[in-house]
PDB file of N, CA and C in Angstrom:
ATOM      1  N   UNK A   1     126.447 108.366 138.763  1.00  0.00           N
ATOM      2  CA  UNK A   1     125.337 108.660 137.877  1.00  0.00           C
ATOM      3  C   UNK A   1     124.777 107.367 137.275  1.00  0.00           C
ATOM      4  N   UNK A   2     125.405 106.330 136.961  1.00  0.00           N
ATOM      5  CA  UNK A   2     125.406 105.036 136.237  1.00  0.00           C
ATOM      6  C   UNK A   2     124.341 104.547 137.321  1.00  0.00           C
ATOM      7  N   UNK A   3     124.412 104.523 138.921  1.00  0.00           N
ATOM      8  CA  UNK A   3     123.463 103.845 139.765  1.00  0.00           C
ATOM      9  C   UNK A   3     122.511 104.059 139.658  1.00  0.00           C
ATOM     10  N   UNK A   4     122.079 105.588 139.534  1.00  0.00           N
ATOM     11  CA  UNK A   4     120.882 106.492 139.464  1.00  0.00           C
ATOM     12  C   UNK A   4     120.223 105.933 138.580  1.00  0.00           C
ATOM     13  N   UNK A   5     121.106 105.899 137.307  1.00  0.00           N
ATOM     14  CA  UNK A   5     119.941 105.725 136.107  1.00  0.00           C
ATOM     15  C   UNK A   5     119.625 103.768 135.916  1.00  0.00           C
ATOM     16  N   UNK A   6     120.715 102.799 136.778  1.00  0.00           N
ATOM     17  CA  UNK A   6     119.891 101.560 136.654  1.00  0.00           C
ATOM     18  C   UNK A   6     118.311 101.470 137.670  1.00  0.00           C
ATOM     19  N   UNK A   7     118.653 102.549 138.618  1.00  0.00           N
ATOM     20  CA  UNK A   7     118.020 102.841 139.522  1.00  0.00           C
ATOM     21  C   UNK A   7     116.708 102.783 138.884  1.00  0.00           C
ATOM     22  N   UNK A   8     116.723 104.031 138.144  1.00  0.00           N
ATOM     23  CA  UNK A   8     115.239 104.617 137.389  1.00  0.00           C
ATOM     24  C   UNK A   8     114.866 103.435 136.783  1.00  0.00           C
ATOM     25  N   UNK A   9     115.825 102.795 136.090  1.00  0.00           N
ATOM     26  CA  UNK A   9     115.552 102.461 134.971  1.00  0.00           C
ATOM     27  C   UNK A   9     114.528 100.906 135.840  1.00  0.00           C
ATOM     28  N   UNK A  10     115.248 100.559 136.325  1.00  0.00           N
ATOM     29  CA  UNK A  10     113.914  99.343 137.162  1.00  0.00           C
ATOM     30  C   UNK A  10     112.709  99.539 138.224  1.00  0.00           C
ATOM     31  N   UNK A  11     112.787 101.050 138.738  1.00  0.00           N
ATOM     32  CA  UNK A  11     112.055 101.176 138.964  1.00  0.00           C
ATOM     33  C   UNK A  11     110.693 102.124 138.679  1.00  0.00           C
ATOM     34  N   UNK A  12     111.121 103.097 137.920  1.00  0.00           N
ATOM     35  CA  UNK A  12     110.613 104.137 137.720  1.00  0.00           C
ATOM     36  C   UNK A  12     109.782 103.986 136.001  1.00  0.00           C
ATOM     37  N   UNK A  13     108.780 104.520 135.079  1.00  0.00           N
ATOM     38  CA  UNK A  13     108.419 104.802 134.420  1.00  0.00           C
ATOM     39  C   UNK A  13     109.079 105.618 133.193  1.00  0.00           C
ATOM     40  N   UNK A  14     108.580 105.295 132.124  1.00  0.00           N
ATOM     41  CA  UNK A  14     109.862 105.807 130.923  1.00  0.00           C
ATOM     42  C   UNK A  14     109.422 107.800 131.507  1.00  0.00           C
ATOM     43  N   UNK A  15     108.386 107.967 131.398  1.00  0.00           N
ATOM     44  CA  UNK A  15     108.404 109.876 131.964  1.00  0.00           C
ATOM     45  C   UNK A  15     109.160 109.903 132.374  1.00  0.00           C
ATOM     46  N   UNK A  16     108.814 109.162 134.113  1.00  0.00           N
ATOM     47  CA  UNK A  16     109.869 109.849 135.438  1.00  0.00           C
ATOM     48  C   UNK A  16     111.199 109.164 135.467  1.00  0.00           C
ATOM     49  N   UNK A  17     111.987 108.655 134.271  1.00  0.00           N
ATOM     50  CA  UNK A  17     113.244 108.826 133.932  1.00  0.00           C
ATOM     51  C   UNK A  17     113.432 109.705 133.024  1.00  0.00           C
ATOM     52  N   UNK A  18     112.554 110.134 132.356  1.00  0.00           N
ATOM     53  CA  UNK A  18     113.275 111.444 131.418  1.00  0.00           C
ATOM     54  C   UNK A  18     113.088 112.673 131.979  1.00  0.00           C
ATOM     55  N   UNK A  19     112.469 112.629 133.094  1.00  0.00           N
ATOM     56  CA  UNK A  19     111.717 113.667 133.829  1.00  0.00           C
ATOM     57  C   UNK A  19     113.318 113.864 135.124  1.00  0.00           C
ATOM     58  N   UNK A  20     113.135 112.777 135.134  1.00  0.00           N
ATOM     59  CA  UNK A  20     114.517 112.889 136.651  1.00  0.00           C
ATOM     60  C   UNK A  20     116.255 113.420 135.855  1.00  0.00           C
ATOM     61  N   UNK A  21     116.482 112.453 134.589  1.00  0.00           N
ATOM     62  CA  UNK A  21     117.290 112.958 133.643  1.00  0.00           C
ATOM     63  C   UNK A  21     117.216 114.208 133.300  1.00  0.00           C
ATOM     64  N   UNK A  22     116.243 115.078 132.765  1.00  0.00           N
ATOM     65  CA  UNK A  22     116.484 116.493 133.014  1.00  0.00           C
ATOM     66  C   UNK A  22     116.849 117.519 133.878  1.00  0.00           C
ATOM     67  N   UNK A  23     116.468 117.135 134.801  1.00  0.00           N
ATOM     68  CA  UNK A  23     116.603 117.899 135.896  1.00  0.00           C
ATOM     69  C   UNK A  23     117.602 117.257 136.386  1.00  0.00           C
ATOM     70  N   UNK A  24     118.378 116.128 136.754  1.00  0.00           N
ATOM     71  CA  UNK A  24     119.566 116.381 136.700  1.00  0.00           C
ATOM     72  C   UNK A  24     120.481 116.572 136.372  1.00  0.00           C
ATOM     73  N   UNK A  25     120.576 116.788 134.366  1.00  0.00           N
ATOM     74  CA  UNK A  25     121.203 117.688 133.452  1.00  0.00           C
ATOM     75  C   UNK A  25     121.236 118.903 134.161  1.00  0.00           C
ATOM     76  N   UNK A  26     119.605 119.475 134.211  1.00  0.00           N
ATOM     77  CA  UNK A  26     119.932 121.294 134.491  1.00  0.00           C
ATOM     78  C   UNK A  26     120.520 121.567 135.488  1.00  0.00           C
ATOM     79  N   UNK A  27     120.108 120.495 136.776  1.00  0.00           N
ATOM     80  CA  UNK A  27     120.953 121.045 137.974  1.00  0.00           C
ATOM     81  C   UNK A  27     122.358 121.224 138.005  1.00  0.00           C
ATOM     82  N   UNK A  28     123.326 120.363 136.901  1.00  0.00           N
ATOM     83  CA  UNK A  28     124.268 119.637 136.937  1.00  0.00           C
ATOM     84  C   UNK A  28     125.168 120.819 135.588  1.00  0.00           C
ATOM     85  N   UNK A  29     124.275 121.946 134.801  1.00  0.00           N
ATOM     86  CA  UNK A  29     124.982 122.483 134.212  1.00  0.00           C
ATOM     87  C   UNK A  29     124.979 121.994 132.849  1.00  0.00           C
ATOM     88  N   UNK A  30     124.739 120.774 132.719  1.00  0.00           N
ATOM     89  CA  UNK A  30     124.966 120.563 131.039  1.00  0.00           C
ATOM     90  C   UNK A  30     124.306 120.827 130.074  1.00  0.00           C
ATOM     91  N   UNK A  31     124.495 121.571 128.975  1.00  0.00           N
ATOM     92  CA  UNK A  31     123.801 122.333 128.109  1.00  0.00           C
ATOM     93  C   UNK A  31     122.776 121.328 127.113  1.00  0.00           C
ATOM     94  N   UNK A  32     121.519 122.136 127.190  1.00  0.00           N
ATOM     95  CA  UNK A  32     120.463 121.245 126.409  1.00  0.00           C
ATOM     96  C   UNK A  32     120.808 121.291 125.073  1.00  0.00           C
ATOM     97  N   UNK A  33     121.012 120.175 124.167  1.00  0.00           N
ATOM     98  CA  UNK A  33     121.018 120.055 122.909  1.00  0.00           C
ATOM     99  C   UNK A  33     120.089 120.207 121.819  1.00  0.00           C
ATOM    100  N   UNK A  34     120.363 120.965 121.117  1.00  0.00           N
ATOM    101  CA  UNK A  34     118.818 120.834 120.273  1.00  0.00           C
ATOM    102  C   UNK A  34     119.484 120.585 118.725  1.00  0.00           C
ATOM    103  N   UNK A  35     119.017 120.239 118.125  1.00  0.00           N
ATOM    104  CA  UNK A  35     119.017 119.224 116.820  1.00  0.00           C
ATOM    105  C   UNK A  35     118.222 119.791 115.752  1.00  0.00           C
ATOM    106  N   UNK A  36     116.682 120.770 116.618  1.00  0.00           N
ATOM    107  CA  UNK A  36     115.694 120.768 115.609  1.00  0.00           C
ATOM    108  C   UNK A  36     116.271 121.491 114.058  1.00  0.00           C
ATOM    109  N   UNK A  37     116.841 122.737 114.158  1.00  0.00           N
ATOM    110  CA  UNK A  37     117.200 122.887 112.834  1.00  0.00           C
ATOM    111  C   UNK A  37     117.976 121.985 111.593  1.00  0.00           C
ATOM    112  N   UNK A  38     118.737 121.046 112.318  1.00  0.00           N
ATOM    113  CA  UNK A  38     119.321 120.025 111.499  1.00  0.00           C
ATOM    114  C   UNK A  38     118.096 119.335 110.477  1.00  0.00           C
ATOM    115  N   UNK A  39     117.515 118.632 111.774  1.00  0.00           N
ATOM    116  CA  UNK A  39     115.901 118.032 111.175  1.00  0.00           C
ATOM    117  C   UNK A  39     115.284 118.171 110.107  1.00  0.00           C
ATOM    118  N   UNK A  40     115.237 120.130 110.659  1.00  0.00           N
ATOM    119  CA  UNK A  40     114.351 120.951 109.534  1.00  0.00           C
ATOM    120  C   UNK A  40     114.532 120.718 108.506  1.00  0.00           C
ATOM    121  N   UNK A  41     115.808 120.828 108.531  1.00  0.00           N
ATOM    122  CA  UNK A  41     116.822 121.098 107.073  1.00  0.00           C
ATOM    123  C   UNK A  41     116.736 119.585 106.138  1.00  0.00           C
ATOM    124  N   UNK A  42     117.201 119.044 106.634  1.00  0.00           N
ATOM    125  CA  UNK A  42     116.922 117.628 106.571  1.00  0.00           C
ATOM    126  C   UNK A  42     115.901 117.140 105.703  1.00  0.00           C
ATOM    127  N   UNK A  43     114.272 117.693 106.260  1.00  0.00           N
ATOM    128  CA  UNK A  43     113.787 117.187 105.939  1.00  0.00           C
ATOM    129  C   UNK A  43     112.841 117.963 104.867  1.00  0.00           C
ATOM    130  N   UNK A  44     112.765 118.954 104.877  1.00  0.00           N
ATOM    131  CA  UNK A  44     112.878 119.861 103.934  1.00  0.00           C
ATOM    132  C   UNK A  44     113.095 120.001 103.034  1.00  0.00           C
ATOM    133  N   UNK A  45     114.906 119.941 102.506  1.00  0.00           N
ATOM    134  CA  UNK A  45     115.369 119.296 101.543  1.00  0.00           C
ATOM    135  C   UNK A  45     115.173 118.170 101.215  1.00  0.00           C
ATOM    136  N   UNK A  46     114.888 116.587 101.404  1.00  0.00           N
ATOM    137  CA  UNK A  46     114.890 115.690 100.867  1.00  0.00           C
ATOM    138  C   UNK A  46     113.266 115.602 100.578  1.00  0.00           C
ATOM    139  N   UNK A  47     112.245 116.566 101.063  1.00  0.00           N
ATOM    140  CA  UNK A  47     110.693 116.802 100.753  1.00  0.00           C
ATOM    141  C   UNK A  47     110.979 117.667  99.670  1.00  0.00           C
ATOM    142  N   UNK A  48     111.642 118.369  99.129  1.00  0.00           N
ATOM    143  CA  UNK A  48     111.557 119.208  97.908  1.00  0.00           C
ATOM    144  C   UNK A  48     112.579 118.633  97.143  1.00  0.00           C
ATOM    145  N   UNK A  49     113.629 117.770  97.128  1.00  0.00           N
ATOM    146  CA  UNK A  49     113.656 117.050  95.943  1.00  0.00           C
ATOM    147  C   UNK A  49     113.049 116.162  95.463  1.00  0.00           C
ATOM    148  N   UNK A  50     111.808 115.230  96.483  1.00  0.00           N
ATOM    149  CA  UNK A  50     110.902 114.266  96.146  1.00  0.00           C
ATOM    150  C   UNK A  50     109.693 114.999  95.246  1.00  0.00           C
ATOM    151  N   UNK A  51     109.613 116.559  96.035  1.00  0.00           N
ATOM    152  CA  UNK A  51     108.419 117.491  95.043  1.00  0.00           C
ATOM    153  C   UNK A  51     108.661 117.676  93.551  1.00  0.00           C
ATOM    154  N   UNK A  52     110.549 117.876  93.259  1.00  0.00           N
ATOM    155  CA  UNK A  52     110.467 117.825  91.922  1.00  0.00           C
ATOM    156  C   UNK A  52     110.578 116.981  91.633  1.00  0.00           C
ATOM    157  N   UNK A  53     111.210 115.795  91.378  1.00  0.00           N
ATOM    158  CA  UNK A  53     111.115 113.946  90.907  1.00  0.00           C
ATOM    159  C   UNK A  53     109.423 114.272  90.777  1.00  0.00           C
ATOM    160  N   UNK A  54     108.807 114.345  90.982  1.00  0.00           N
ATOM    161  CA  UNK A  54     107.283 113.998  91.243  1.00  0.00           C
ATOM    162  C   UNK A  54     106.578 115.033  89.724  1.00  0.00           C
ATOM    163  N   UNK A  55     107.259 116.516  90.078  1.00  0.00           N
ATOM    164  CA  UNK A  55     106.805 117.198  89.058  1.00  0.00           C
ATOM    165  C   UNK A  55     107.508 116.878  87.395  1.00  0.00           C
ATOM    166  N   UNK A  56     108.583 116.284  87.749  1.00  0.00           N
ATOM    167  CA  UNK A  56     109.790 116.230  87.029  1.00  0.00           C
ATOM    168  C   UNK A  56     108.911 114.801  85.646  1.00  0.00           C
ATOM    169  N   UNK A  57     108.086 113.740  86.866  1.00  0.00           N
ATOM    170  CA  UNK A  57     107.550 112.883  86.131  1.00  0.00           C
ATOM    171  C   UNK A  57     106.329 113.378  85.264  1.00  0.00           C
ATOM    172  N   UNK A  58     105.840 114.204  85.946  1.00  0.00           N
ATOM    173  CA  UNK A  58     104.529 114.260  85.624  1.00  0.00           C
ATOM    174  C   UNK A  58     104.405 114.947  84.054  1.00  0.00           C
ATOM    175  N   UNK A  59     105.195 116.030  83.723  1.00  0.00           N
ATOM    176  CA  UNK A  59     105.898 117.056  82.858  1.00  0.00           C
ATOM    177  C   UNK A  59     105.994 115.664  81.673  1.00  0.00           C
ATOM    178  N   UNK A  60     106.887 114.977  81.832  1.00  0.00           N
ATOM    179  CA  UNK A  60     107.396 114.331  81.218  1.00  0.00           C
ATOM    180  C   UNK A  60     106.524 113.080  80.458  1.00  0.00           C
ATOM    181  N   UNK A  61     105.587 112.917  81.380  1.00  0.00           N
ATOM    182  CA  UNK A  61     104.469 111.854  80.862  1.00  0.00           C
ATOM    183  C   UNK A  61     103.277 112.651  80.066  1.00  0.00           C
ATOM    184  N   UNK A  62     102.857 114.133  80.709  1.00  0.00           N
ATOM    185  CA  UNK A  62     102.493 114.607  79.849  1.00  0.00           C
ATOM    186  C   UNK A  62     102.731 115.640  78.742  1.00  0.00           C
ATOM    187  N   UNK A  63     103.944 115.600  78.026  1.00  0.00           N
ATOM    188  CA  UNK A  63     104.551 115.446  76.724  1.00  0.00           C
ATOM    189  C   UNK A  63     105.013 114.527  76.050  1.00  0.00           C
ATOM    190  N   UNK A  64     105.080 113.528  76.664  1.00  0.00           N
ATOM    191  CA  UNK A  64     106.027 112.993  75.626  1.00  0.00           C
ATOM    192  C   UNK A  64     104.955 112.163  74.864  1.00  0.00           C
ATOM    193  N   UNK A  65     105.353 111.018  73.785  1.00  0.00           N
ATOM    194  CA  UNK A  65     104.212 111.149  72.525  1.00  0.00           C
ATOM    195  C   UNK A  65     104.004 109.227  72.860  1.00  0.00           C
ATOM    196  N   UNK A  66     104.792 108.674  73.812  1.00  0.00           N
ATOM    197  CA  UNK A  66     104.686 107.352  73.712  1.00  0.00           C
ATOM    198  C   UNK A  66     104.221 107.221  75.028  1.00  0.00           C
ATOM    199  N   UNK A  67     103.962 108.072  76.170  1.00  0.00           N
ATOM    200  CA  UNK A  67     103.303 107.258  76.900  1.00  0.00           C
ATOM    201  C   UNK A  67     101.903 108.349  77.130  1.00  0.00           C
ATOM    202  N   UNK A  68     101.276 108.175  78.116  1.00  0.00           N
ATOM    203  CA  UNK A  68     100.222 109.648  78.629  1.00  0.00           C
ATOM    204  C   UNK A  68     100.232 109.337  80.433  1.00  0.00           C
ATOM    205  N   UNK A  69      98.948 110.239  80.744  1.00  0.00           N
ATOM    206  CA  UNK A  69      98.876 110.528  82.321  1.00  0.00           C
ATOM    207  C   UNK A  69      97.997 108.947  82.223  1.00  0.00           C
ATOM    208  N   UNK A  70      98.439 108.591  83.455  1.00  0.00           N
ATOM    209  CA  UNK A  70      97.489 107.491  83.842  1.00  0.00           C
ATOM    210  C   UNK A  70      96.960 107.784  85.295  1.00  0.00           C
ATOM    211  N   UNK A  71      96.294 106.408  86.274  1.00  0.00           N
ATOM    212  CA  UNK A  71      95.930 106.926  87.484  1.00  0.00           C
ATOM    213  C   UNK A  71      96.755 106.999  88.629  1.00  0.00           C
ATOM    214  N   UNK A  72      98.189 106.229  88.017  1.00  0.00           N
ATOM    215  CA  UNK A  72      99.067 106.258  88.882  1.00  0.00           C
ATOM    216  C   UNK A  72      99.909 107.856  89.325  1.00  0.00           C
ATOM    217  N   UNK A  73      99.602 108.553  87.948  1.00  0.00           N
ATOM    218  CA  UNK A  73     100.193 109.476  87.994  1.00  0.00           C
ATOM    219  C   UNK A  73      99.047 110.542  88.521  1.00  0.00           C
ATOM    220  N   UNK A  74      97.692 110.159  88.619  1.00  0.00           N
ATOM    221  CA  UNK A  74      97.160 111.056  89.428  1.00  0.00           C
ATOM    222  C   UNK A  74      97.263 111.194  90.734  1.00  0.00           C
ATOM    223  N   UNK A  75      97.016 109.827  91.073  1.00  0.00           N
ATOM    224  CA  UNK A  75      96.934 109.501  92.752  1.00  0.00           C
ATOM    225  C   UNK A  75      98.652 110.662  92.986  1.00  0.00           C
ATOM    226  N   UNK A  76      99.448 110.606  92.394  1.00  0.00           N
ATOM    227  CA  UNK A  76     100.751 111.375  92.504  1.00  0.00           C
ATOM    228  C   UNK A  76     100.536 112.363  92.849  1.00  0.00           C
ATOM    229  N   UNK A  77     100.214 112.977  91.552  1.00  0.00           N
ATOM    230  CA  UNK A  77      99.690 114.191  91.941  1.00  0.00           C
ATOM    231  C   UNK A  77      98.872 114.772  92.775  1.00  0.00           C
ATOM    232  N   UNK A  78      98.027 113.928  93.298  1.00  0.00           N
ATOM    233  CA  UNK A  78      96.890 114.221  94.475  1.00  0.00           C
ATOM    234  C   UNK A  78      97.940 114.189  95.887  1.00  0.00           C
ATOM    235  N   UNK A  79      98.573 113.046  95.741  1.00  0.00           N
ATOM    236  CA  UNK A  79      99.317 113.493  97.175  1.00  0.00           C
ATOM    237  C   UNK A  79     100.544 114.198  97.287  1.00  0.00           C
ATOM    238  N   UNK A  80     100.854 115.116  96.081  1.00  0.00           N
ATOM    239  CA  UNK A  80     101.726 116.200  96.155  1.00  0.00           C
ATOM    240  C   UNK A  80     100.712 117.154  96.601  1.00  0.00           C
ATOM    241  N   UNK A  81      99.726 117.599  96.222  1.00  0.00           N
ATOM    242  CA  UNK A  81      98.934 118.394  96.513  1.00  0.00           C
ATOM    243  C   UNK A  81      98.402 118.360  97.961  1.00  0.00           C
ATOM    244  N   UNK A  82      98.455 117.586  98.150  1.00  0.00           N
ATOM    245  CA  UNK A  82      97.661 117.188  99.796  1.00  0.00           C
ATOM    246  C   UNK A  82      98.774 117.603 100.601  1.00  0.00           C
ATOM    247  N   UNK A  83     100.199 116.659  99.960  1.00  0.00           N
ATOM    248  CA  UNK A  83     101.205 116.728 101.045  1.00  0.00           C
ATOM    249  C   UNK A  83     101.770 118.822 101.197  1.00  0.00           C
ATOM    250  N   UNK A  84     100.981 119.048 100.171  1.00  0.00           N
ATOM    251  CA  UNK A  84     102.000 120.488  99.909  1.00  0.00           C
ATOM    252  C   UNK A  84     101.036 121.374 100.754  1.00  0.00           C
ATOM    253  N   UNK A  85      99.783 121.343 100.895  1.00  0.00           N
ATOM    254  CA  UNK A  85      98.829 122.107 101.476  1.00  0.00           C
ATOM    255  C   UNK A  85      98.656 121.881 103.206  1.00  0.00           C
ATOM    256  N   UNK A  86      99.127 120.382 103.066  1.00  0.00           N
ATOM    257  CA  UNK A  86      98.642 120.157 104.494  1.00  0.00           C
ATOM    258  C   UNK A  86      99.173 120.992 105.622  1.00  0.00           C
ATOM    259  N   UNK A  87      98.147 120.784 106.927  1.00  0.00           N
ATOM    260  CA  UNK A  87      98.714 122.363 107.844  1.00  0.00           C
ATOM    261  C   UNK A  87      99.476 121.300 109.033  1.00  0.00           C
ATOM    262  N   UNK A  88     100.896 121.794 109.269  1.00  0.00           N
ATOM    263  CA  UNK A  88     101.806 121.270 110.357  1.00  0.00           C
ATOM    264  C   UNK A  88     100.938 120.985 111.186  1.00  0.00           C
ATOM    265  N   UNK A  89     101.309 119.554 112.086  1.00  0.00           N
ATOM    266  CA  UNK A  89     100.836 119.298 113.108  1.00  0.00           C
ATOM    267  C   UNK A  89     101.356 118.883 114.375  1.00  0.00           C
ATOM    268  N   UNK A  90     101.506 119.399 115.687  1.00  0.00           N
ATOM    269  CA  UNK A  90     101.976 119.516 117.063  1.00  0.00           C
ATOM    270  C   UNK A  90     101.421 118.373 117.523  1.00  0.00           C
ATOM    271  N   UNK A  91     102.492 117.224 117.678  1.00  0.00           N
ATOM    272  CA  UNK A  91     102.237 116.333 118.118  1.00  0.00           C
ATOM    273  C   UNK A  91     103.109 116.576 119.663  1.00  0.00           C
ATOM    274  N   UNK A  92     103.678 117.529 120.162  1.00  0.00           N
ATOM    275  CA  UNK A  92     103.915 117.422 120.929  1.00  0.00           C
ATOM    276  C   UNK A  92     103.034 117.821 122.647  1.00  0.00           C
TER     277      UNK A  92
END
């Protein structure tokens, strides 16, 4: 298998080595791995604890009596809003 893939690897194109690598996974039996829910999770969670840190500031700047909202804290807020609305995109 090691020949095959120096094989590809000098002659062939990054596709038609991932293209030849699959198919000789499937022919060969070995089970496709998938990851995506890890990802999800992943990233998900560390996007919704950045959502509250974010809300967590904002709360806090506007109560408390020594500082106020500035534009830093808008632009914030604008791209919580953007980032929270925006529609998934298939880059694949």
């Amino acid at each position: 298998m090691t020949a095959a893939a120096a094989c590809n690897a000098g002659n062939c194109t990054v596709v038609q080595v991932l293209k030849s690598t699959n198919e000789t996974r499937a022919a060969c039996g070995i089970p496709v791995r998938d990851a995506s829910g890890t990802m999800i999770g992943v990233t998900a969670s560390i996007g919704s604890l950045a959502m509250i840190m974010v809300i967590m500031r904002l709360v806090d700047r506007a109560v408390s009596a020594h500082t106020r909202l500035g534009w830093d804290d808008l632009l914030i807020a604008l791209s919580g809003v953007c980032t929270t609305f925006s529609l998934p995109q298939d880059h694949y």
